[in-house]
N, C-alpha and C. Protein backbone atom coordinates (compact mmCIF):
# COMPACT_ATOMS: atom_id res chain seq x y z
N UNK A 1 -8.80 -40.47 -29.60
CA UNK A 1 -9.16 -41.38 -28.54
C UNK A 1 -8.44 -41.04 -27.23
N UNK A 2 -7.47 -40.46 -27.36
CA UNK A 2 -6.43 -40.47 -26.27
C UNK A 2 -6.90 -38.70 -25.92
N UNK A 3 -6.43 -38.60 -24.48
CA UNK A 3 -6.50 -36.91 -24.62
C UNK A 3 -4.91 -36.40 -24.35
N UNK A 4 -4.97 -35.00 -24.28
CA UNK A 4 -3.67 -34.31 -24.44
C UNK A 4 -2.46 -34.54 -23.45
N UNK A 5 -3.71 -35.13 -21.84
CA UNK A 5 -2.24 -35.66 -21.22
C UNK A 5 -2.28 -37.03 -21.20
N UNK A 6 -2.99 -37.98 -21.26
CA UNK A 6 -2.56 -39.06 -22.09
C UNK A 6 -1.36 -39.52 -23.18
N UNK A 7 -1.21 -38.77 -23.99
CA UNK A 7 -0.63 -38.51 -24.81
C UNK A 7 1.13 -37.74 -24.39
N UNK A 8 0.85 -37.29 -23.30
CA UNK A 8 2.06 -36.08 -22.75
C UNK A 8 2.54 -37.29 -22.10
N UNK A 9 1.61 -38.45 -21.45
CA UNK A 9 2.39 -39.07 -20.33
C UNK A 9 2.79 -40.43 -21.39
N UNK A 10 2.13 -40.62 -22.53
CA UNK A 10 3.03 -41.73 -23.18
C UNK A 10 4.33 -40.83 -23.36
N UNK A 11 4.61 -39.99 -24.05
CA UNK A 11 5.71 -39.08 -24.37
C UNK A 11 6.80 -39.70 -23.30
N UNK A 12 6.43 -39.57 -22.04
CA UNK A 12 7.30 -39.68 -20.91
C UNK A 12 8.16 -41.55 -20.57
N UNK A 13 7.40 -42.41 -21.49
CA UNK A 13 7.72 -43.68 -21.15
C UNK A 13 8.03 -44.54 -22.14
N UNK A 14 8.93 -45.74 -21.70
CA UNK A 14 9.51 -46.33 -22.73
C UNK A 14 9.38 -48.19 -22.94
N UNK A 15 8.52 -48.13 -22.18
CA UNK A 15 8.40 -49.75 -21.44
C UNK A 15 6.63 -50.02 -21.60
N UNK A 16 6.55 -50.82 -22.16
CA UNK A 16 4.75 -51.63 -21.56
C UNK A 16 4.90 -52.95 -21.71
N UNK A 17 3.71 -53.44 -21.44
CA UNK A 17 3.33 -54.81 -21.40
C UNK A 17 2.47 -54.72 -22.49
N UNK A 18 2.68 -56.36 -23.15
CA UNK A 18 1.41 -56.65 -24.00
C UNK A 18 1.05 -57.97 -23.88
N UNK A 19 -0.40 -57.77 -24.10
CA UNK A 19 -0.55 -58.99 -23.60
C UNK A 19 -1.54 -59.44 -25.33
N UNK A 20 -1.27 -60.80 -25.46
CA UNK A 20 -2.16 -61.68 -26.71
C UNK A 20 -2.61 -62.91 -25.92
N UNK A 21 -2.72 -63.74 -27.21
CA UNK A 21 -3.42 -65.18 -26.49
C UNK A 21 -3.27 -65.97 -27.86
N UNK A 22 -3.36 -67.28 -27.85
CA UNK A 22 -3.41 -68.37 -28.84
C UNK A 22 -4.94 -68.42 -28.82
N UNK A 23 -4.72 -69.18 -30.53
CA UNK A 23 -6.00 -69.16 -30.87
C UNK A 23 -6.68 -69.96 -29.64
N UNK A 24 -5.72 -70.78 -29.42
CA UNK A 24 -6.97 -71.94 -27.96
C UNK A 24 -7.43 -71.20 -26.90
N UNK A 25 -6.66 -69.73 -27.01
CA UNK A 25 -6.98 -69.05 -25.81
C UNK A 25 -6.03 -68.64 -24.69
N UNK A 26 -4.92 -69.67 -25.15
CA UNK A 26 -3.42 -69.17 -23.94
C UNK A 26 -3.20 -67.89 -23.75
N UNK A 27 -3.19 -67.23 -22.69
CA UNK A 27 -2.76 -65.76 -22.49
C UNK A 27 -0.86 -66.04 -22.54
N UNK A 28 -0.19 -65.42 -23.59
CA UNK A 28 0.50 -64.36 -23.11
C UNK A 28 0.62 -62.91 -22.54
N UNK A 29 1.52 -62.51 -21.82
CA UNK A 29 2.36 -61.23 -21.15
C UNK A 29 3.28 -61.16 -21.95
N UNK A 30 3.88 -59.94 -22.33
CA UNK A 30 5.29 -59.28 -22.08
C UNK A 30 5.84 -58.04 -21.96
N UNK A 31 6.80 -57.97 -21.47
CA UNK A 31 7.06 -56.69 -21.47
C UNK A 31 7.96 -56.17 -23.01
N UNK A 32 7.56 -54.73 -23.10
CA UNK A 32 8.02 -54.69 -24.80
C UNK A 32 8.51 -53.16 -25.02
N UNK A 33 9.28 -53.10 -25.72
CA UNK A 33 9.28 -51.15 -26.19
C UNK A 33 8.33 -51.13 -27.20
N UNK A 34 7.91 -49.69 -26.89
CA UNK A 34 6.64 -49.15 -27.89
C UNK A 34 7.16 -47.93 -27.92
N UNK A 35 6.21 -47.30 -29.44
CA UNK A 35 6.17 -46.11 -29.70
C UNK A 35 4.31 -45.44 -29.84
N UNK A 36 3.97 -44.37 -29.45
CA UNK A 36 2.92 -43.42 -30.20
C UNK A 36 2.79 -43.00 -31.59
N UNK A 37 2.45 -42.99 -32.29
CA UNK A 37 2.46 -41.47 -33.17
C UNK A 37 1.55 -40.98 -33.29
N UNK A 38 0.60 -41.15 -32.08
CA UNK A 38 -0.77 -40.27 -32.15
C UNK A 38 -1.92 -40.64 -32.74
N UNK A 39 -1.64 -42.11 -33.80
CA UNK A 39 -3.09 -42.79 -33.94
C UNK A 39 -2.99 -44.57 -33.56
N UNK A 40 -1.73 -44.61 -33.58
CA UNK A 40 -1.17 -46.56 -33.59
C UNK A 40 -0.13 -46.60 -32.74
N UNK A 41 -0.05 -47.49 -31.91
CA UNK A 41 1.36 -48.10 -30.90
C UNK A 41 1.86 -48.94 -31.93
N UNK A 42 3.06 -48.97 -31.66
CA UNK A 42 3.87 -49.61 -32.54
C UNK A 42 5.07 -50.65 -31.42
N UNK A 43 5.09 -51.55 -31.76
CA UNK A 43 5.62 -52.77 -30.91
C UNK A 43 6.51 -53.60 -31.81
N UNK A 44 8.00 -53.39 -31.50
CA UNK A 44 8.77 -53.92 -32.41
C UNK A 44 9.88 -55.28 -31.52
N UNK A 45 10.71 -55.21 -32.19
CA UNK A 45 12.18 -55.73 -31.17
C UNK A 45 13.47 -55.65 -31.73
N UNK A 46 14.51 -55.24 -31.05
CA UNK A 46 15.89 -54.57 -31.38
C UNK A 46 16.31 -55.96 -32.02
N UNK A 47 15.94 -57.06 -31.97
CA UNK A 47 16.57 -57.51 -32.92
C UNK A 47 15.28 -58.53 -33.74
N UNK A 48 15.43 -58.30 -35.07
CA UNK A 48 14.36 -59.14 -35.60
C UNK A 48 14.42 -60.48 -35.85
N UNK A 49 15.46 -61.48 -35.30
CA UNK A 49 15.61 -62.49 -35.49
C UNK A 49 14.97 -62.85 -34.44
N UNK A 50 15.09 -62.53 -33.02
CA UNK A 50 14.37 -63.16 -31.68
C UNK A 50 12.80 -62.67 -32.01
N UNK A 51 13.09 -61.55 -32.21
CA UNK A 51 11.20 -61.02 -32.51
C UNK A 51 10.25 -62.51 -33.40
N UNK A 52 10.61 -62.77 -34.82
CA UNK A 52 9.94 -64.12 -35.42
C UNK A 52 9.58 -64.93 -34.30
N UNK A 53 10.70 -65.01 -32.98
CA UNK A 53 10.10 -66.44 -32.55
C UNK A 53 9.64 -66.14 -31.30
N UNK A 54 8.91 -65.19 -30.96
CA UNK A 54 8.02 -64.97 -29.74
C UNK A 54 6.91 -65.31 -30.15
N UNK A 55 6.43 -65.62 -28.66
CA UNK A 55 4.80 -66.12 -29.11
C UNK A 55 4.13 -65.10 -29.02
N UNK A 56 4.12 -63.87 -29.10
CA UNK A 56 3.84 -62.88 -29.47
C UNK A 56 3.52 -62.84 -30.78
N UNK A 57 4.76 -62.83 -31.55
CA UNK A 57 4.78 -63.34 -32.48
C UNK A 57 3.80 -64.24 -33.31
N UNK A 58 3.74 -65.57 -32.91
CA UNK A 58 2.77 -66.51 -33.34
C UNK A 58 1.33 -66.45 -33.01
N UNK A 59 1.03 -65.37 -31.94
CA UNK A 59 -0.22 -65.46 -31.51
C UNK A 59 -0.98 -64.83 -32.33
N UNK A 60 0.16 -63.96 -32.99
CA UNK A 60 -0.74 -62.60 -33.55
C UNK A 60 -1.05 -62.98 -35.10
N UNK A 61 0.45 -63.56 -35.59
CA UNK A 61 0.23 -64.15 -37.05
C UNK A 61 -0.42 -65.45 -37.31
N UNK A 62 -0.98 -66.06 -36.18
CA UNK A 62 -1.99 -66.94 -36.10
C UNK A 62 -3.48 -66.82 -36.77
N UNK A 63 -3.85 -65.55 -36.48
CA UNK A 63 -5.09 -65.22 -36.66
C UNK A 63 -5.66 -64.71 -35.30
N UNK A 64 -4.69 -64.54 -34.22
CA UNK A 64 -5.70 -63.55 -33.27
C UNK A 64 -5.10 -61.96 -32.55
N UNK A 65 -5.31 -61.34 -33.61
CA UNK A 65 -4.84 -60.53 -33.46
C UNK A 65 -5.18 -59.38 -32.59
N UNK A 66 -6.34 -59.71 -31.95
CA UNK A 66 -6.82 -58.86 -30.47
C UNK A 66 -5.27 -58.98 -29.27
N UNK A 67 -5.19 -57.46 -28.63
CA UNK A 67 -4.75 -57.77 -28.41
C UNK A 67 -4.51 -56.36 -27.09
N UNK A 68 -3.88 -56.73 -25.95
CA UNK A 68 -4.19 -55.39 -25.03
C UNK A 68 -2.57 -54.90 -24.86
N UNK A 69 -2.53 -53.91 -24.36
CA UNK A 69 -0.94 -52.85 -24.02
C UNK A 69 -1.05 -52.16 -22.97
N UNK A 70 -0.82 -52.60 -22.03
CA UNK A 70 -0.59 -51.27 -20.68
C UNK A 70 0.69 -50.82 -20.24
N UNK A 71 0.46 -49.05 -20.18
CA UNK A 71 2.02 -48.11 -19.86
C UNK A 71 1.67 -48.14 -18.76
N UNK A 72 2.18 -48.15 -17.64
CA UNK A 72 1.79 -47.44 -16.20
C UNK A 72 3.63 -47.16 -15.60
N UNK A 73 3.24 -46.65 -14.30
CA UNK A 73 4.00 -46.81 -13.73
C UNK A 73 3.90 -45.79 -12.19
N UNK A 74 4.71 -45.44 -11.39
CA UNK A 74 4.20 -45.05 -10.05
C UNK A 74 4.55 -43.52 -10.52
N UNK A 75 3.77 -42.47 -10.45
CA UNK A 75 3.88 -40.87 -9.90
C UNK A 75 4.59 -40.87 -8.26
N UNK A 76 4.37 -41.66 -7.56
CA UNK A 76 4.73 -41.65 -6.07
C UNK A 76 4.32 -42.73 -5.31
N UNK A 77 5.57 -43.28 -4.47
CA UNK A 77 4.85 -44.22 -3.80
C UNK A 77 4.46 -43.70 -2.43
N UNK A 78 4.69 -42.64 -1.70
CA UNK A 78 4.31 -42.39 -0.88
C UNK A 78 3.61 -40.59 -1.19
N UNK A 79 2.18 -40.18 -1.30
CA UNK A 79 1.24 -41.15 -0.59
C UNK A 79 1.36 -42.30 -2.29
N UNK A 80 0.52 -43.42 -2.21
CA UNK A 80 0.77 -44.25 -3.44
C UNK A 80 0.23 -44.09 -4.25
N UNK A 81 0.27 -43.75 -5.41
CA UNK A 81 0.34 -43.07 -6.42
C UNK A 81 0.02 -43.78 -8.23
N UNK A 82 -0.59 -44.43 -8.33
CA UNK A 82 -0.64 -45.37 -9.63
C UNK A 82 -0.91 -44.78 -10.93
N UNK A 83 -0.29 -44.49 -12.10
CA UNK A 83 -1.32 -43.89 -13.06
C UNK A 83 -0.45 -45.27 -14.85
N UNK A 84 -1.51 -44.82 -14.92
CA UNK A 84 -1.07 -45.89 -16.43
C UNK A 84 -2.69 -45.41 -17.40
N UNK A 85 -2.00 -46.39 -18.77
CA UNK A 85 -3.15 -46.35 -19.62
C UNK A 85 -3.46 -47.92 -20.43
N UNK A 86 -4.32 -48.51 -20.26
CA UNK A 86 -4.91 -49.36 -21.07
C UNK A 86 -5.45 -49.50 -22.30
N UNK A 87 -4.79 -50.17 -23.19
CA UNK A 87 -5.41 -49.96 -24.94
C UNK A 87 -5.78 -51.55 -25.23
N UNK A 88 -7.10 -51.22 -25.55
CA UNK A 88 -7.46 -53.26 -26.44
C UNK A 88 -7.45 -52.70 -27.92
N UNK A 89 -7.16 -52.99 -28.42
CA UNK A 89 -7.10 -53.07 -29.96
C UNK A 89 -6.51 -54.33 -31.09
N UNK A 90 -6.25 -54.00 -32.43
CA UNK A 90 -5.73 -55.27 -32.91
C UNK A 90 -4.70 -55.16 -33.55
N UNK A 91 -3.83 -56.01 -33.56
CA UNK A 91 -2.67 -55.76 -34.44
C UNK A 91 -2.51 -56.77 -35.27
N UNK A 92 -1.43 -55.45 -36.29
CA UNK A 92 -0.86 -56.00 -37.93
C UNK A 92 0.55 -56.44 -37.95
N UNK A 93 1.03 -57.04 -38.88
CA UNK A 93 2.72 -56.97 -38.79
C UNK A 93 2.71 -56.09 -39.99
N UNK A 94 3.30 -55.28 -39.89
CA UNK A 94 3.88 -54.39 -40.74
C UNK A 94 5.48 -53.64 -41.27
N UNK A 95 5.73 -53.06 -41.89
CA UNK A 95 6.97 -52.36 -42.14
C UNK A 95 7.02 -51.56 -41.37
N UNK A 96 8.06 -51.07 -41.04
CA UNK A 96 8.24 -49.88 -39.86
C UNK A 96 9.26 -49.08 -39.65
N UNK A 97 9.62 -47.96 -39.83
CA UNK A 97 11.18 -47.55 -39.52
C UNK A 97 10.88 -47.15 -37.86
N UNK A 98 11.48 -47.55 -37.03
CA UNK A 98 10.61 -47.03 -35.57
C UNK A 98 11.68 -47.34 -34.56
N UNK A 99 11.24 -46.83 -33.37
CA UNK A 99 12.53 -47.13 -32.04
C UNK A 99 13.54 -48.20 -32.58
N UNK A 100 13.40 -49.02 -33.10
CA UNK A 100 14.39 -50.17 -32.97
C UNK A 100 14.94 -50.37 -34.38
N UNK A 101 14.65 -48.99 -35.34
CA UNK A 101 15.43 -49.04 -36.58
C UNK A 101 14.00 -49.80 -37.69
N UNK A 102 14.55 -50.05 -39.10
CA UNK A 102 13.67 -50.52 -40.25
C UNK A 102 13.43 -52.46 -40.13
N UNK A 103 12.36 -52.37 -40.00
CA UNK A 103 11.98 -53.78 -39.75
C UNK A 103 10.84 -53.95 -39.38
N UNK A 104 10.55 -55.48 -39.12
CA UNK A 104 9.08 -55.33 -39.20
C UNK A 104 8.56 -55.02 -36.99
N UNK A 105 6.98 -54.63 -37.27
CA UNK A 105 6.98 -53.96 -36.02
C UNK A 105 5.24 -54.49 -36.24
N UNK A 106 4.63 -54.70 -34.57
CA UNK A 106 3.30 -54.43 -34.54
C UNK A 106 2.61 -53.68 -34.94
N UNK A 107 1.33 -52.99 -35.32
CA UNK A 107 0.83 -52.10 -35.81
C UNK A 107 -0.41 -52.32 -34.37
N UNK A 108 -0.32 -51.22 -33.87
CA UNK A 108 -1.83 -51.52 -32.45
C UNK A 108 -2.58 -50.69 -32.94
N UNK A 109 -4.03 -50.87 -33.30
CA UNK A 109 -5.11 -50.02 -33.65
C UNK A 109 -5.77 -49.78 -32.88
N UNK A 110 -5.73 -48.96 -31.79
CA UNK A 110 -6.74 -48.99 -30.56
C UNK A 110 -8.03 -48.87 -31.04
N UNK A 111 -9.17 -49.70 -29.84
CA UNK A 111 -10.56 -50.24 -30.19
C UNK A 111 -10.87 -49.40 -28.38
N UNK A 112 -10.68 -49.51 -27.79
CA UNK A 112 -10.70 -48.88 -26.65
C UNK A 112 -9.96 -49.00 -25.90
N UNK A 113 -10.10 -47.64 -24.33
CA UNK A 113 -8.52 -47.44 -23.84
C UNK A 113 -9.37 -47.13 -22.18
N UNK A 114 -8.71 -47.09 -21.10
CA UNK A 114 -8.87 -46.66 -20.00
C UNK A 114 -7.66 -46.33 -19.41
N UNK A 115 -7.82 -45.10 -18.54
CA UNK A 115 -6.59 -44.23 -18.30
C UNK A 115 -6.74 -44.45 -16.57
N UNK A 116 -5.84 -44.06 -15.64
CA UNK A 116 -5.75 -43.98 -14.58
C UNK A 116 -4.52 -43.15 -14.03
N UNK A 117 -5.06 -42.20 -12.99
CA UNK A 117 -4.25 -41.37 -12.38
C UNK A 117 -3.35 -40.54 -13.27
N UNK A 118 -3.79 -40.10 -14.44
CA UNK A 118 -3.53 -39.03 -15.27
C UNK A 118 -3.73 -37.93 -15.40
N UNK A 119 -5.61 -37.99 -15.58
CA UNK A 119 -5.93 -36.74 -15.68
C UNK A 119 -5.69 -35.99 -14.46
N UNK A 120 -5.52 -34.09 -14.74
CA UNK A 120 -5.75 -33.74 -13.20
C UNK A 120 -6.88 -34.18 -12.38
N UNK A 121 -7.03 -34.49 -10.68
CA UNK A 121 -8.27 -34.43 -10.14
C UNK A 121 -7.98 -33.90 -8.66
N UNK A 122 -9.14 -33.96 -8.19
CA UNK A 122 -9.21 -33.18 -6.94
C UNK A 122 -8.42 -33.86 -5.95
N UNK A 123 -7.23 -33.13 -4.87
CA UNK A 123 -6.77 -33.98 -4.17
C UNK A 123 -7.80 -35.06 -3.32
N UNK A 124 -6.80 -36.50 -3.04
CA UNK A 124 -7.29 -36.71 -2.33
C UNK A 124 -8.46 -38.03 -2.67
N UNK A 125 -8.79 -37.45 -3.81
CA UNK A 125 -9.82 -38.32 -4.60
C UNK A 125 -9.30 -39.81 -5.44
N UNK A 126 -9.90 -40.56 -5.53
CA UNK A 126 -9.97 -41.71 -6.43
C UNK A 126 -11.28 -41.74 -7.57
N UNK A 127 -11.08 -41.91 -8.60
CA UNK A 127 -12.28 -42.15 -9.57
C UNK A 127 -11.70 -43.36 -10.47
N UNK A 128 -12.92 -44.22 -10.54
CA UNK A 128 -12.95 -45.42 -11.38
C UNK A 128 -13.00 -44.55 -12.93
N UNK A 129 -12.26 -45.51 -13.60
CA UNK A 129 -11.34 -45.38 -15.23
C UNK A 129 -12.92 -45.42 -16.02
N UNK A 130 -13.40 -44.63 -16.73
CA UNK A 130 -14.58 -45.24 -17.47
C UNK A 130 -14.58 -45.66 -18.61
N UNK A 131 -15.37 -47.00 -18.63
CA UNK A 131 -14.93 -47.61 -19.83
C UNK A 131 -15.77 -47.47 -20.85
N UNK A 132 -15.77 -48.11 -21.73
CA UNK A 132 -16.28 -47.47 -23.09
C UNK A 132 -17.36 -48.43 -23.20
N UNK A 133 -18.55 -47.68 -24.25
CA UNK A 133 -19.64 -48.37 -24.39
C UNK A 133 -19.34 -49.50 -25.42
């Protein structure tokens, strides 16, 4: 799903946002460490006692486990410069040995993704992210 620099530029970062929602529909945000391994993001927390009580947490072991992740961050602010990647997919709680040691961790199954200011392109240019059918 991802391509090769997609993949090169998660390599490079250590920070995203995720965002869920309650079953009623409440949006959460947060910001979170993640990992790749090339088919699942993995979304944990250095300590698993605060992790149980995010609503992160509850949103997901609720039953709604849709759920989105964006990496971005600036290549340059001058000229300005934006590139990131967008994943909707769903997540599991699972076992995990991962960034933050053995414990339990998100499981993100990406369902679809949109990239920005990654791929190479022609200077100069802007192109809209295309999204998936």
């Amino acid at each position: 799903m991802l391509s090769p620099a997609e993949v090169d530029y998660l390599k490079t970062q250590r920070l995203a946002r995720i965002a869920t929602a309650s079953l009623k529909g409440t949006p959460e945000v947060s910001p979170v460490g993640f990992e790749f391994d090339g088919t699942y993001f993995w979304v944990g927390s250095h300590s698993q006692d605060i992790f149980h009580r995010t609503r992160r947490y509850r949103n997901i072991t609720s039953g709604n486990r849709r759920v989105s992740i964006v990496i971005d961050d600036l290549a340059s602010v001058t000229p300005w410069r934006p590139r990131g990647i967008k994943v909707s997919g769903d997540a599991e709680l699972m076992d995990h040995d991962g960034i933050f040691g053995n414990g339990k961790y998100f499981r993100i199954t990406p369902r679809s993704k949109a990239s920005w200011g990654i791929e190479p392109q022609k200077e100069g240019r802007w192109t809209t992210p295309k999204r998936p059918a």
